[in-house]
ModelCIF file with pLDDT and N, C-alpha, C, O atoms, coordinates in Angstrom:
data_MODEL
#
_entry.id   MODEL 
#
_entity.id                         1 
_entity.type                       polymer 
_entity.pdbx_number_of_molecules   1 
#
_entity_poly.entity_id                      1 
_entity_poly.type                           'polypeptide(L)' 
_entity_poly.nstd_linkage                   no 
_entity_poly.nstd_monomer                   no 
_entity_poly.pdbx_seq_one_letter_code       
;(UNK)(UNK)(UNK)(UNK)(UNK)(UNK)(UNK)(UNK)(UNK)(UNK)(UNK)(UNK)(UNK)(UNK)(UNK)(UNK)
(UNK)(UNK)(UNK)(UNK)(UNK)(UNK)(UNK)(UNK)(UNK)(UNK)(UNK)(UNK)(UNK)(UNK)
;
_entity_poly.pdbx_seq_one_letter_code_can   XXXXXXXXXXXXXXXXXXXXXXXXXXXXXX 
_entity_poly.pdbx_strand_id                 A 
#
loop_
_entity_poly_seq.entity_id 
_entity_poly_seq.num 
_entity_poly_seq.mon_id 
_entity_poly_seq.hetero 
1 1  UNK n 
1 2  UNK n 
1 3  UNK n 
1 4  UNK n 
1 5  UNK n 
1 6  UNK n 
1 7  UNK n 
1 8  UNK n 
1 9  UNK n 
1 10 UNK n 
1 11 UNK n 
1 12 UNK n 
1 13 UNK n 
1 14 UNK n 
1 15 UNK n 
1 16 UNK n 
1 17 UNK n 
1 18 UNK n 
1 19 UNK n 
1 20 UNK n 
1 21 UNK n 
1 22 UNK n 
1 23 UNK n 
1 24 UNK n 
1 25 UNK n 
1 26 UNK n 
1 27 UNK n 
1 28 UNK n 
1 29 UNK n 
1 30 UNK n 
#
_struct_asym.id          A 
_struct_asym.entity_id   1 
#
loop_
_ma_qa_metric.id 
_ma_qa_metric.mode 
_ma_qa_metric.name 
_ma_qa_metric.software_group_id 
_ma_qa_metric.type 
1 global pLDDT . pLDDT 
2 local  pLDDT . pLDDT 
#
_ma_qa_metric_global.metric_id      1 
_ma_qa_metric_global.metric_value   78.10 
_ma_qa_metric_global.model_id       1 
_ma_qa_metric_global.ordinal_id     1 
#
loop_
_ma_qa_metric_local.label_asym_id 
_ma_qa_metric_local.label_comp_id 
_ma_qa_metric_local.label_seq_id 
_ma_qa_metric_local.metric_id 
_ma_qa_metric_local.metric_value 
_ma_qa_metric_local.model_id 
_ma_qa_metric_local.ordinal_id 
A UNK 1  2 82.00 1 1  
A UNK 2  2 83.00 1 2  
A UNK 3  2 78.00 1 3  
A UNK 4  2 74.00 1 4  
A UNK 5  2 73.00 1 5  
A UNK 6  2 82.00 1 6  
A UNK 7  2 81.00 1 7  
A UNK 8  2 79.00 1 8  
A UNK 9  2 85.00 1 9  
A UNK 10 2 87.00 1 10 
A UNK 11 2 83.00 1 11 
A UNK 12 2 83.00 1 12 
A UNK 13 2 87.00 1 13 
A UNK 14 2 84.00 1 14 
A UNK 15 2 83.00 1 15 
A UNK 16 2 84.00 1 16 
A UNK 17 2 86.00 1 17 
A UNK 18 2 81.00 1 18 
A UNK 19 2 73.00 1 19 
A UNK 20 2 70.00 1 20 
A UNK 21 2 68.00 1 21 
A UNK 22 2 69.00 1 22 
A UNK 23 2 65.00 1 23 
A UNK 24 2 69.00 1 24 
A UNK 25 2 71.00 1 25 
A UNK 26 2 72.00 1 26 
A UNK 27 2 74.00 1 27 
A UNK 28 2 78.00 1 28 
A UNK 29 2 77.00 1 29 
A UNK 30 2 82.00 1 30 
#
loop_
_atom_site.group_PDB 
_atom_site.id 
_atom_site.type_symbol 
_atom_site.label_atom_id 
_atom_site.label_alt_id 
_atom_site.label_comp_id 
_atom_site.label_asym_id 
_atom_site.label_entity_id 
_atom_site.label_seq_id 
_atom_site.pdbx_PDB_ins_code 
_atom_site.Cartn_x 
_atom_site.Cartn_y 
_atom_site.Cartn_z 
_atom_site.occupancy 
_atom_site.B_iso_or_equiv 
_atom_site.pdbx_formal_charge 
_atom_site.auth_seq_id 
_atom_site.auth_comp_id 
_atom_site.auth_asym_id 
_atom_site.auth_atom_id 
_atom_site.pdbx_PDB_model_num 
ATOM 1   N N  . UNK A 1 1  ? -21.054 -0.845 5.755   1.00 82.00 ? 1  UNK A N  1 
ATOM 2   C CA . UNK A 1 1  ? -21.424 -1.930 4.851   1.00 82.00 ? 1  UNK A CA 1 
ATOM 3   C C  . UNK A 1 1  ? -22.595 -1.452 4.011   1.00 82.00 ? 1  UNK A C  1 
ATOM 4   O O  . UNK A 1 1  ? -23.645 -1.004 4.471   1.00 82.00 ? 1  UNK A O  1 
ATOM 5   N N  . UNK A 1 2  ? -22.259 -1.618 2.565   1.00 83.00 ? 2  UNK A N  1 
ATOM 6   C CA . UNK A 1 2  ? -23.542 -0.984 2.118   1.00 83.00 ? 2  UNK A CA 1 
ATOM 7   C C  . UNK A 1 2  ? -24.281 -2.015 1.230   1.00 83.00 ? 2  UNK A C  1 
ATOM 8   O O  . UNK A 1 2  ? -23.576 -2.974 0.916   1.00 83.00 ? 2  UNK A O  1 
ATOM 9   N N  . UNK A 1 3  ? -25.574 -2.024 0.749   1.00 78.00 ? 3  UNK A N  1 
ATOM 10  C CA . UNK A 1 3  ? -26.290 -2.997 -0.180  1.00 78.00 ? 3  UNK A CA 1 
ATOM 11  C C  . UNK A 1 3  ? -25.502 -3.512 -1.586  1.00 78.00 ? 3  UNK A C  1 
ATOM 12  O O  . UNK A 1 3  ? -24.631 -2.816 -2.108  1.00 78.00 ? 3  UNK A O  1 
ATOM 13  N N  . UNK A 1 4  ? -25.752 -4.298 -1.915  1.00 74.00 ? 4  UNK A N  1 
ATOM 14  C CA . UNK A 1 4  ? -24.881 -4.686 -3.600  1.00 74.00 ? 4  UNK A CA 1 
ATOM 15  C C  . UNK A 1 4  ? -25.029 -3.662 -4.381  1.00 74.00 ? 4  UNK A C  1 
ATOM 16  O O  . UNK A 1 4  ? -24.295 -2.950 -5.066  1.00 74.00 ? 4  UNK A O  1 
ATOM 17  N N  . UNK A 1 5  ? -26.195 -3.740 -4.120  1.00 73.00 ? 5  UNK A N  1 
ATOM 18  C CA . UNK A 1 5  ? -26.351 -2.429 -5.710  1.00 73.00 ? 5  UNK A CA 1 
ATOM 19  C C  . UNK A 1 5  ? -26.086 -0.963 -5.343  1.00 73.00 ? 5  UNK A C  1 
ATOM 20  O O  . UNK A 1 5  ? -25.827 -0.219 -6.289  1.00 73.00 ? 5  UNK A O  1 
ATOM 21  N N  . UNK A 1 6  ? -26.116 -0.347 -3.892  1.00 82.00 ? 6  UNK A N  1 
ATOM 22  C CA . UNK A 1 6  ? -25.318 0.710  -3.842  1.00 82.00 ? 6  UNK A CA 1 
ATOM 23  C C  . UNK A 1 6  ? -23.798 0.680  -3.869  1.00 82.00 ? 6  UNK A C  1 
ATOM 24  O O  . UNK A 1 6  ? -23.082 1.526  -4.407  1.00 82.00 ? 6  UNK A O  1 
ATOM 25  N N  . UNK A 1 7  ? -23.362 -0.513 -3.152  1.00 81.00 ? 7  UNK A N  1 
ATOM 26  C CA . UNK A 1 7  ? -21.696 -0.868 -3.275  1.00 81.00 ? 7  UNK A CA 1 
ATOM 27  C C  . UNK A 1 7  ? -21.088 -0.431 -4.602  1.00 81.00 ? 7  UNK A C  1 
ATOM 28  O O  . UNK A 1 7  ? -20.207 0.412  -4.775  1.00 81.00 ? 7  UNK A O  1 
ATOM 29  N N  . UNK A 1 8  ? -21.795 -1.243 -5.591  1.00 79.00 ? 8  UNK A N  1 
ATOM 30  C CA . UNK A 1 8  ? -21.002 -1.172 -6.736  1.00 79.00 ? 8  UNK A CA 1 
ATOM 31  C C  . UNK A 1 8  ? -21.484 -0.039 -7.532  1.00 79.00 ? 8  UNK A C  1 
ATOM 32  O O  . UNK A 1 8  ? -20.779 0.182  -8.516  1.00 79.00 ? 8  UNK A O  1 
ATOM 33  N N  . UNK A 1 9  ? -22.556 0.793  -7.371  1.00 85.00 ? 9  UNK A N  1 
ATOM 34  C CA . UNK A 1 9  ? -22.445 2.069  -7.524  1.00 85.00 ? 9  UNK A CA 1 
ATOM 35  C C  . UNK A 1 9  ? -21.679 2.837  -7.183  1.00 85.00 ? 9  UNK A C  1 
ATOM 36  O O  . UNK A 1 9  ? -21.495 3.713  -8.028  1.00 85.00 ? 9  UNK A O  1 
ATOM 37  N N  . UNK A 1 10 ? -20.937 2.967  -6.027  1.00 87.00 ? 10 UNK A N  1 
ATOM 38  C CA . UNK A 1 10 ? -20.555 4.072  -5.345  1.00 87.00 ? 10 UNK A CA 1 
ATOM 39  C C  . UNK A 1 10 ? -18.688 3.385  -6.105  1.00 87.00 ? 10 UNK A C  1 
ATOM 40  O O  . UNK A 1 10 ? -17.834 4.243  -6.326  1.00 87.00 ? 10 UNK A O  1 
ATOM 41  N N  . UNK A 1 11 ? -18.345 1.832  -6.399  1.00 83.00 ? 11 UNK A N  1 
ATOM 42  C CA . UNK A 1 11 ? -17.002 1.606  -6.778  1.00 83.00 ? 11 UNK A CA 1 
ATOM 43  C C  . UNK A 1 11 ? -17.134 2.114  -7.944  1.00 83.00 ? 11 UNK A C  1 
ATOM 44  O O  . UNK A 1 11 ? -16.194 2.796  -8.351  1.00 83.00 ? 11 UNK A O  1 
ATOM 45  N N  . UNK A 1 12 ? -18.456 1.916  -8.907  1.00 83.00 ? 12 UNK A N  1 
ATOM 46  C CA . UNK A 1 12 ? -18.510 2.323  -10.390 1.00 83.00 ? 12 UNK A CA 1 
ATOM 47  C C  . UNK A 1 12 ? -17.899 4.337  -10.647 1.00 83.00 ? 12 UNK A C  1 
ATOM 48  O O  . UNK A 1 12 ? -17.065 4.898  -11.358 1.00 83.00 ? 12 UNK A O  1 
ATOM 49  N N  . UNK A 1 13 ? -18.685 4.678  -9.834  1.00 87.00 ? 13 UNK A N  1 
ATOM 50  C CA . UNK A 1 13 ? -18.420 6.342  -9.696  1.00 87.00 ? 13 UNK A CA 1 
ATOM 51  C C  . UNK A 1 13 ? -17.076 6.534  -9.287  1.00 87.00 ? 13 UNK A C  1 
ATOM 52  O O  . UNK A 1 13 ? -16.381 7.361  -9.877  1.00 87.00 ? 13 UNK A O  1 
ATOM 53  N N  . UNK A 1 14 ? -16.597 5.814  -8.274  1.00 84.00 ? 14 UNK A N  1 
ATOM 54  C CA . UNK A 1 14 ? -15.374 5.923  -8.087  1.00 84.00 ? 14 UNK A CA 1 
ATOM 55  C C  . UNK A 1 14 ? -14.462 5.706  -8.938  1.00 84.00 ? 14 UNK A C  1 
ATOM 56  O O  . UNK A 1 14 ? -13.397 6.309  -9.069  1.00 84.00 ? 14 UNK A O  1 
ATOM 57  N N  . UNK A 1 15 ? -14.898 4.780  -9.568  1.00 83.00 ? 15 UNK A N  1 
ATOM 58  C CA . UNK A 1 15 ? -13.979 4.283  -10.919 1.00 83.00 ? 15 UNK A CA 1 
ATOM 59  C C  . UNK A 1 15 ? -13.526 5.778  -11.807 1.00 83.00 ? 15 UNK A C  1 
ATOM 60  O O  . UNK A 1 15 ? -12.422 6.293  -11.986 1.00 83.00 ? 15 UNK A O  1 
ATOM 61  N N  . UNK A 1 16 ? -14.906 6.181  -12.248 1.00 84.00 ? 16 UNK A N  1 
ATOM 62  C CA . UNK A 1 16 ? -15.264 7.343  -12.872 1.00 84.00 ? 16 UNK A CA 1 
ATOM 63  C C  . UNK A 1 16 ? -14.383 8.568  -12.583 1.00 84.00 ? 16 UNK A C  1 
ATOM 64  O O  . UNK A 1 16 ? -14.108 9.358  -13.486 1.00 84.00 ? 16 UNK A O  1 
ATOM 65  N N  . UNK A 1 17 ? -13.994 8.708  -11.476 1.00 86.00 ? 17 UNK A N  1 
ATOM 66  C CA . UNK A 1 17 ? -13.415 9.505  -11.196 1.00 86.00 ? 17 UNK A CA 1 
ATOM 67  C C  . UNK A 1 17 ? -11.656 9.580  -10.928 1.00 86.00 ? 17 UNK A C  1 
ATOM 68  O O  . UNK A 1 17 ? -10.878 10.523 -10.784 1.00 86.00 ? 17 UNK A O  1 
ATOM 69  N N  . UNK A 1 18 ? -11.432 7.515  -10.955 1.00 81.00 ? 18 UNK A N  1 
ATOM 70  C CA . UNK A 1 18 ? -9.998  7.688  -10.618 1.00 81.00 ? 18 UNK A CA 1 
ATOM 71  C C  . UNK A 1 18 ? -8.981  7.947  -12.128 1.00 81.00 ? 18 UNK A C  1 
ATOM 72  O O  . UNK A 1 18 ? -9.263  7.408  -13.198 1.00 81.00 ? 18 UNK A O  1 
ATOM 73  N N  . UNK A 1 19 ? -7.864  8.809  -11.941 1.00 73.00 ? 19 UNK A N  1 
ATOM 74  C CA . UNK A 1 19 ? -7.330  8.963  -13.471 1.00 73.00 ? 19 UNK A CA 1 
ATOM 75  C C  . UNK A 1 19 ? -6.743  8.126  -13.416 1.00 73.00 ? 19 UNK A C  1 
ATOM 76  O O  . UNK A 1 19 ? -6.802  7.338  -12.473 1.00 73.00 ? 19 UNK A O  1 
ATOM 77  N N  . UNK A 1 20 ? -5.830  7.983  -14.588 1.00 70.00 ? 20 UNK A N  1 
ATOM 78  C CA . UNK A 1 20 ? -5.468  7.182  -14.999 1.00 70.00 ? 20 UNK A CA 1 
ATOM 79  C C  . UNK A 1 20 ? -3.792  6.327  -14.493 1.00 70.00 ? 20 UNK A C  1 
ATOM 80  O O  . UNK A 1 20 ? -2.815  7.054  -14.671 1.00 70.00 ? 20 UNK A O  1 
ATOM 81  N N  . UNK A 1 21 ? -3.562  5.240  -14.048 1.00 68.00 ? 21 UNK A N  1 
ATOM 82  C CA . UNK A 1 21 ? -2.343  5.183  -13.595 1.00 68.00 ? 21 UNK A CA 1 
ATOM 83  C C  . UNK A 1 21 ? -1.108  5.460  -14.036 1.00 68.00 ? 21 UNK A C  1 
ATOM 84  O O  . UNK A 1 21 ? -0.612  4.805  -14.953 1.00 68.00 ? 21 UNK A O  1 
ATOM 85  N N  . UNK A 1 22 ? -0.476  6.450  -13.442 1.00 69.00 ? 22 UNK A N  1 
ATOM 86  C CA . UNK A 1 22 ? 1.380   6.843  -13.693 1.00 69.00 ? 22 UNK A CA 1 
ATOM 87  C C  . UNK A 1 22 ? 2.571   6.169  -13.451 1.00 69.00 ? 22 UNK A C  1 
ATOM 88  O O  . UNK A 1 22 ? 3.337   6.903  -12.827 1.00 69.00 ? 22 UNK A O  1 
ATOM 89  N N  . UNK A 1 23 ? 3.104   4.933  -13.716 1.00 65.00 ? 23 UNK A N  1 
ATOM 90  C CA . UNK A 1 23 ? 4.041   4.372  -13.421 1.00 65.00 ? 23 UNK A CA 1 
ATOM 91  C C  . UNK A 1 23 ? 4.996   5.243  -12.586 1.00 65.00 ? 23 UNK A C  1 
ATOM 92  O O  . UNK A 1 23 ? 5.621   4.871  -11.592 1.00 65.00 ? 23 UNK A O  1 
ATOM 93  N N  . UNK A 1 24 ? 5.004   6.352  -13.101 1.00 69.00 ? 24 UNK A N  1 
ATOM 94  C CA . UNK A 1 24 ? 6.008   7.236  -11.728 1.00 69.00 ? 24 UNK A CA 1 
ATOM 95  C C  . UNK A 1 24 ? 5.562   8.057  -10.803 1.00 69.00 ? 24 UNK A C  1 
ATOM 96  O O  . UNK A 1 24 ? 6.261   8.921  -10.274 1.00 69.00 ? 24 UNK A O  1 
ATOM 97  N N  . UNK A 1 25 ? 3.977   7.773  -10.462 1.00 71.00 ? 25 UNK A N  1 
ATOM 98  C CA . UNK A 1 25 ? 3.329   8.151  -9.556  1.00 71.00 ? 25 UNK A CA 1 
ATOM 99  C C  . UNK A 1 25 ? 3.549   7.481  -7.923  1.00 71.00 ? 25 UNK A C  1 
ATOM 100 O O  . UNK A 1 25 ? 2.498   6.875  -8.130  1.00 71.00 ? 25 UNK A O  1 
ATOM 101 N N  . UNK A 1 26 ? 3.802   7.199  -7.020  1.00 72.00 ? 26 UNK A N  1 
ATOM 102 C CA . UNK A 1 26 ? 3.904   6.673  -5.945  1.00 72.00 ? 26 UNK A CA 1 
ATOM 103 C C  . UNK A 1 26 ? 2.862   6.938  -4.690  1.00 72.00 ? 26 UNK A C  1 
ATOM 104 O O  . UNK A 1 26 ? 2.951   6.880  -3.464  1.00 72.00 ? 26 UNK A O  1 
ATOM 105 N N  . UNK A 1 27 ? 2.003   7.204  -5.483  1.00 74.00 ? 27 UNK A N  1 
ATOM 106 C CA . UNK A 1 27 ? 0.410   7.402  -4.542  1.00 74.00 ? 27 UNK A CA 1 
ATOM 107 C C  . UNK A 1 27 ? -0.210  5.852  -4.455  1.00 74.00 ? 27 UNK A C  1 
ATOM 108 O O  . UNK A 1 27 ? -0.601  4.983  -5.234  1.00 74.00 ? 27 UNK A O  1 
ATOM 109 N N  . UNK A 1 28 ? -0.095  6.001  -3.384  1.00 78.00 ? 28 UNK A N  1 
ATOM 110 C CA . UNK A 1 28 ? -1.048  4.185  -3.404  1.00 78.00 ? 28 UNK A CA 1 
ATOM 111 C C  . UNK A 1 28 ? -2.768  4.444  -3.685  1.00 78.00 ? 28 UNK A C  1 
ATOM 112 O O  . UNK A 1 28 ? -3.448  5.463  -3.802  1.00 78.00 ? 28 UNK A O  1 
ATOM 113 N N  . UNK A 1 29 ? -3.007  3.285  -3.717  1.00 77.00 ? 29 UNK A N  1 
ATOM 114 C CA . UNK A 1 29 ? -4.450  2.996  -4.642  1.00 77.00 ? 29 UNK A CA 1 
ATOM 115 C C  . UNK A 1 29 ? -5.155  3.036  -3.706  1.00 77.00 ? 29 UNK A C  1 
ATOM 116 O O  . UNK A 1 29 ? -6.297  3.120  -4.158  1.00 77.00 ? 29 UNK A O  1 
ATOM 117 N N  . UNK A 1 30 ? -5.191  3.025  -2.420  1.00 82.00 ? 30 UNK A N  1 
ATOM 118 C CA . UNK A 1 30 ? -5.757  3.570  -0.734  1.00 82.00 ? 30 UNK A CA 1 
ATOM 119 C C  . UNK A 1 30 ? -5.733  5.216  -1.555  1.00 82.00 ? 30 UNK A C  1 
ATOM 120 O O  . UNK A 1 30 ? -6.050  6.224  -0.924  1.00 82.00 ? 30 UNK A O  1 
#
């Protein structure tokens, strides 16, 4: 469990890093 403001740091970076979605990709978002 982490603080608000590290939480949504660490989803923001993550964001940052996820590409972009492939409709014919079948990788789940896990």
């Amino acid at each position: 469990v982490l603080a608000p403001d590290t939480g949504e740091l660490l989803l923001q970076t993550l964001g940052a890093f996820l590409p972009p979605v492939n409709p014919d990709d079948l990788v789940s978002a896990t």
